[in-house]
Protein backbone atom coordinates (compact mmCIF):
# COMPACT_ATOMS: atom_id res chain seq x y z
CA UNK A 1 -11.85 6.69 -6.37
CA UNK A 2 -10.71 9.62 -4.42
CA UNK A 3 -7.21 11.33 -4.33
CA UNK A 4 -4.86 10.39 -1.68
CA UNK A 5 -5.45 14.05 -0.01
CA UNK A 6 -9.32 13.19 -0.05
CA UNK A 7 -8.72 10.12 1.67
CA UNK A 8 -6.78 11.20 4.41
CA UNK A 9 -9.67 14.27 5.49
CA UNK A 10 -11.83 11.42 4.84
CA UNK A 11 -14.18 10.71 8.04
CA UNK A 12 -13.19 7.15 10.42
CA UNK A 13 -14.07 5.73 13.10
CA UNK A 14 -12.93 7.20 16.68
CA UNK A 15 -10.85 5.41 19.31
CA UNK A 16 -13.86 4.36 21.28
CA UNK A 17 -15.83 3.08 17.86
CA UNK A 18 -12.92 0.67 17.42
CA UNK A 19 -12.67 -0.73 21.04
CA UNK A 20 -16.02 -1.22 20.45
CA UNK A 21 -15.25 -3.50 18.09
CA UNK A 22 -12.58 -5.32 19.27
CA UNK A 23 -14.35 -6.49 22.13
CA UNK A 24 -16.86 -8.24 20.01
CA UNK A 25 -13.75 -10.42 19.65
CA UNK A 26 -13.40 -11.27 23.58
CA UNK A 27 -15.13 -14.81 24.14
CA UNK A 28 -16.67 -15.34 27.55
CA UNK A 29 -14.57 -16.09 30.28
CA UNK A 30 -10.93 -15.28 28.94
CA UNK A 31 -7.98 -13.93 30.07
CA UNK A 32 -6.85 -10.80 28.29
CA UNK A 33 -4.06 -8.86 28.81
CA UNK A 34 -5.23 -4.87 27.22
CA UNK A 35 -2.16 -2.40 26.25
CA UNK A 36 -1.75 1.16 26.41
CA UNK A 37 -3.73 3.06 24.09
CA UNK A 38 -6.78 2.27 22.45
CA UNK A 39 -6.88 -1.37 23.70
CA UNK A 40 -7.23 -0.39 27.39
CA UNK A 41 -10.48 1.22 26.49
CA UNK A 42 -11.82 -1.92 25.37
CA UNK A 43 -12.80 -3.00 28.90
CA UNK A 44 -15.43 -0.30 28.60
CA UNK A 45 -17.40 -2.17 25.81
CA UNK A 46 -17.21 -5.72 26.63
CA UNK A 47 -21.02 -7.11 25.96
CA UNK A 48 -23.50 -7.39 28.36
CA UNK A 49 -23.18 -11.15 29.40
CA UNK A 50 -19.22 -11.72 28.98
CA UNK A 51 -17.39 -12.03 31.85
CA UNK A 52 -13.59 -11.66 31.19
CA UNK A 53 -10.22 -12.17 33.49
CA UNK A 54 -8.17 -9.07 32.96
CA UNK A 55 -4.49 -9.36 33.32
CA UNK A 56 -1.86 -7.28 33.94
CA UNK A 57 2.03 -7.54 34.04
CA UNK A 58 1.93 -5.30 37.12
CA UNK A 59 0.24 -8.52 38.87
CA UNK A 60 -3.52 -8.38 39.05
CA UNK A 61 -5.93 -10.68 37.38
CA UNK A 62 -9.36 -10.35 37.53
CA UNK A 63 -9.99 -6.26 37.65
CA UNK A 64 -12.93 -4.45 36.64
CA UNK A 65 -13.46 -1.45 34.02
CA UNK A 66 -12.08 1.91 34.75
CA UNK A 67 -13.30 3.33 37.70
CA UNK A 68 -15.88 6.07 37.99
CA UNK A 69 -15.40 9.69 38.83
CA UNK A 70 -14.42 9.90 42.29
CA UNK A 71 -14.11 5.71 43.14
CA UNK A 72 -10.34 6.19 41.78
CA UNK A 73 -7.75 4.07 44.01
CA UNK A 74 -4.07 5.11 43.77
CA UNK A 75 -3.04 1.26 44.30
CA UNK A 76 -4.84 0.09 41.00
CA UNK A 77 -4.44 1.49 37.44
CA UNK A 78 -3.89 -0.15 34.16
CA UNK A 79 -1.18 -0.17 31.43
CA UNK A 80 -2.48 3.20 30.74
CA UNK A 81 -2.09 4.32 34.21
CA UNK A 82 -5.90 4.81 34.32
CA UNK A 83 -7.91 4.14 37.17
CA UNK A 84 -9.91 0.86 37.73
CA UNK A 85 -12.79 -0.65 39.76
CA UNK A 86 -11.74 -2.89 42.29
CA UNK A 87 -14.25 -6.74 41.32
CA UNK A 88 -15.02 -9.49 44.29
CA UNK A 89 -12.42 -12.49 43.52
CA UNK A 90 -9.28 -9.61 42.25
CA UNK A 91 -6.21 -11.33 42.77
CA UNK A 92 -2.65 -9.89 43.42
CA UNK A 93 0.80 -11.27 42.76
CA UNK A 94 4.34 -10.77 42.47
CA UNK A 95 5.41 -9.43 38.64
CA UNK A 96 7.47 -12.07 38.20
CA UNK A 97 4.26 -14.67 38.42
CA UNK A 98 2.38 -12.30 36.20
CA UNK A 99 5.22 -12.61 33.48
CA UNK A 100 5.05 -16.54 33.82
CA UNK A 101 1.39 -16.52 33.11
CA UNK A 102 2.15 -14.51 30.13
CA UNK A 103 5.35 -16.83 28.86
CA UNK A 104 3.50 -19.58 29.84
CA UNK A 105 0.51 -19.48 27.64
CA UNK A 106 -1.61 -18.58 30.23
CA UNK A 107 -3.05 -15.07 28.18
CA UNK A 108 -5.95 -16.17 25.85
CA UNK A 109 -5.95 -12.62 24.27
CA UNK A 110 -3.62 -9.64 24.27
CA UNK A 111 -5.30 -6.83 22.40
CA UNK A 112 -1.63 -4.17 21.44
CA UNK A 113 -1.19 -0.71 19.60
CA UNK A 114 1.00 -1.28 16.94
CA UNK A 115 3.54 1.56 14.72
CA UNK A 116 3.07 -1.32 11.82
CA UNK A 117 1.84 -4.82 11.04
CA UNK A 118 3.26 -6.84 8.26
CA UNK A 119 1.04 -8.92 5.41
CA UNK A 120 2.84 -11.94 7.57
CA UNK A 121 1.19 -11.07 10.72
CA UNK A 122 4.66 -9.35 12.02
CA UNK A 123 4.28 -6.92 14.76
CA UNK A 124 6.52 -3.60 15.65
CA UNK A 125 4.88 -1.48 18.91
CA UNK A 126 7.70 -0.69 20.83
CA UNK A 127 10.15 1.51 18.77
CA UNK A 128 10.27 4.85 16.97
CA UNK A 129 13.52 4.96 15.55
CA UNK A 130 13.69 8.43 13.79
CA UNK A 131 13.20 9.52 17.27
CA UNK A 132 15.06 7.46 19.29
CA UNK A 133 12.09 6.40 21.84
CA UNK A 134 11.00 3.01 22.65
CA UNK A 135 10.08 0.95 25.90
CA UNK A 136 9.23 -2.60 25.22
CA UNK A 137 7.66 -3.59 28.68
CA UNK A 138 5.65 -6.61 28.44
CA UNK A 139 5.26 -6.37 24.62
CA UNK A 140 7.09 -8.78 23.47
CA UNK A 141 6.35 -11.59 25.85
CA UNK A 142 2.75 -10.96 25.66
CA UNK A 143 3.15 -11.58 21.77
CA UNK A 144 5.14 -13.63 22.01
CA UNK A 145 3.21 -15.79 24.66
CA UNK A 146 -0.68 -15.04 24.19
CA UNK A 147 -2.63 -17.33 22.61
CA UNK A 148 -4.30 -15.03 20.03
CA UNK A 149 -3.18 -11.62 19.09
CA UNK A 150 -5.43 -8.69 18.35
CA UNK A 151 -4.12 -5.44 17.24
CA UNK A 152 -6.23 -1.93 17.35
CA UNK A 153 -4.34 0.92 15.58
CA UNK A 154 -5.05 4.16 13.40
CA UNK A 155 -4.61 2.93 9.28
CA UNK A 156 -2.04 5.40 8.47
CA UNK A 157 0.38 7.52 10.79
CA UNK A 158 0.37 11.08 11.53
CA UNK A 159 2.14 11.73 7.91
CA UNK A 160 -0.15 9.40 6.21
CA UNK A 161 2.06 6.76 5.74
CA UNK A 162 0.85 3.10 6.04
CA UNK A 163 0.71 0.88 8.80
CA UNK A 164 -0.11 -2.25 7.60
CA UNK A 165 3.06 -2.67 5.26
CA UNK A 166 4.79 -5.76 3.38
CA UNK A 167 7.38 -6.10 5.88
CA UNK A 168 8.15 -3.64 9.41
CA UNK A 169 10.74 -1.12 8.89
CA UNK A 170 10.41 -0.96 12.87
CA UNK A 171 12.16 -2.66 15.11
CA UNK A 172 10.19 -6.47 15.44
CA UNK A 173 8.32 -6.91 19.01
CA UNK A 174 7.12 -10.59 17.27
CA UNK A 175 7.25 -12.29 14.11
CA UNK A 176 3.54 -13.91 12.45
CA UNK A 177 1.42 -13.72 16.00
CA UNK A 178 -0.78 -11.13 14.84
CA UNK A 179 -4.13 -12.72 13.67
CA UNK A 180 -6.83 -9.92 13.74
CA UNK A 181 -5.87 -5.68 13.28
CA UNK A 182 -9.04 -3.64 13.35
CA UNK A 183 -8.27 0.23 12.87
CA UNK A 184 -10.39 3.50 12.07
CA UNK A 185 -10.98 2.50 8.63
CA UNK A 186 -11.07 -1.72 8.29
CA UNK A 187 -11.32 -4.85 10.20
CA UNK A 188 -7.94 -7.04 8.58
CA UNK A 189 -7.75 -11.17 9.23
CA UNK A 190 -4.49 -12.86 8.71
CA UNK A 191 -4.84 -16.02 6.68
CA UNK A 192 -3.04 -18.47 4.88
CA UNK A 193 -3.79 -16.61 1.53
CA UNK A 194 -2.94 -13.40 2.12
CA UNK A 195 -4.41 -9.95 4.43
CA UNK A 196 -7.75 -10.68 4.36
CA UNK A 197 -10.15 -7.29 4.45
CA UNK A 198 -13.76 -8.65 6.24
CA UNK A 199 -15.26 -4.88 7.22
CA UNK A 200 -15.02 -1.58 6.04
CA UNK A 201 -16.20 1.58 7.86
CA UNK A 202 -19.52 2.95 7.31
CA UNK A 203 -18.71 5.21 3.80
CA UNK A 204 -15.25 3.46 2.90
CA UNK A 205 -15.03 0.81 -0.01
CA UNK A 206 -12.59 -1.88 -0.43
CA UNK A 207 -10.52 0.42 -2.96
CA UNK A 208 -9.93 3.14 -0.56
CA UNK A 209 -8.78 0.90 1.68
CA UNK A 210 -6.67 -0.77 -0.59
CA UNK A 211 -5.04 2.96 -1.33
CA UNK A 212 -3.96 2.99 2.59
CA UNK A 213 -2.66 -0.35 2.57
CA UNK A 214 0.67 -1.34 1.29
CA UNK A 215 0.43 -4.98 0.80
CA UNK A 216 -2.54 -6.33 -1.60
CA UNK A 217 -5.76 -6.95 0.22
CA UNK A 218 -8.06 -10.11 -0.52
CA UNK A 219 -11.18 -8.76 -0.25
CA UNK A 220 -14.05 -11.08 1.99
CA UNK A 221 -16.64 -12.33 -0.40
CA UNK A 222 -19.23 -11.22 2.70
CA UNK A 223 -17.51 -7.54 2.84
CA UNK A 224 -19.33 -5.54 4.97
CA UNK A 225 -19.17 -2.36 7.25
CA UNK A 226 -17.96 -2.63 10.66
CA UNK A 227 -21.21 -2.94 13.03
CA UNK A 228 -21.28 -3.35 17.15
């Protein structure tokens, strides 16, 4: 296996690749909530045939993709603050109602970034302590409160540190609601037994994902690279 240095220059997927992927997760007809980061680009790559209810704790359900170059409305943006297309049937509400959908079970999925996941399923998104920034938003009830939790994240951080740890040294947004974390280098189930690893990216192998990964991986008897 490689050194730890190799690794890290090592090639992964992009941002987009892995949207890609996580919307091969979104079942027709659901109501997702997407957060900042890579998960609002997953509206971009839903299949062809899916029809999705997008959500947002701003209170709009039912808007489009991003908006093309020069269709950009000030009144209508994402969690990202990009620009969306406005859909026939869009509906708008007070913040408060949008929150109540969320607490209320209402959210089938909420695709999140995440600083770390836990073996457990344990989530931390909303605080960097060593430097003192954090907003929580509508993290915490829309983990708290969706029913299934998907999270789309880079492996390792900027220093090469682990994300997916034995337990969050982060402050918690939730505790066990994460069921599915795809990032630039593996798709990762949550299961009974353990962290389950089901896909690698195209030129990784279970080992050097292992080396990334602080807890130990059970590896998918039907491993496989990530395909879209």
């Amino acid at each position: 296996m490689a050194d730890m240095a190799s690794l890290l220059e090592k090639p992964r997927l992009d941002r987009d690749t892995l949207a890609m992927r996580a919307a091969l997760e979104m079942p027709d007809g659901a109501v997702v909530n997407l957060g900042i980061g890579i998960p609002t680009l997953v509206s971009q790559y839903v299949p062809e045939g899916r029809q999705l209810l997008y959500h947002s704790e701003s209170g709009v359900l039912g808007y489009g993709p991003m908006a093309d170059p020069g269709q950009e409305d000030m009144d209508l943006i994402n969690a990202g603050g990009q620009f969306l297309k406005w859909v026939p049937g869009m509906a708008f509400f007070h913040s408060a109602d949008a929150f109540a959908m969320m607490r209320g079970g209402h959210v089938d999925i909420s695709v999140l970034g995440a600083l770390q996941v836990s073996e457990k399923g344990d989530l931390a998104n909303w605080m960097l302590p060593e430097r003192g920034i954090g907003n929580i938003g509508g993290a915490m009830d829309l983990a708290a409160g969706a029913k299934r939790i998907i999270v789309t994240m880079e492996h390792v951080d900027k220093k090469g540190h682990p994300k997916v740890v034995r337990e969050c040294s982060y402050p918690l947004t939730v505790r066990g609601r994460v069921s599915l974390v795809v990032t630039d280098i593996a798709v990762l189930a949550m299961t009974p037994q353990g962290l389950l690893l089901k896909e690698v990216a195209p030129g990784w192998t279970a080992d050097e994902v292992q080396a990334l990964t602080e807890p130990r991986l059970l590896v998918a008897p039907d491993l496989h690279e990530i395909t879209l």
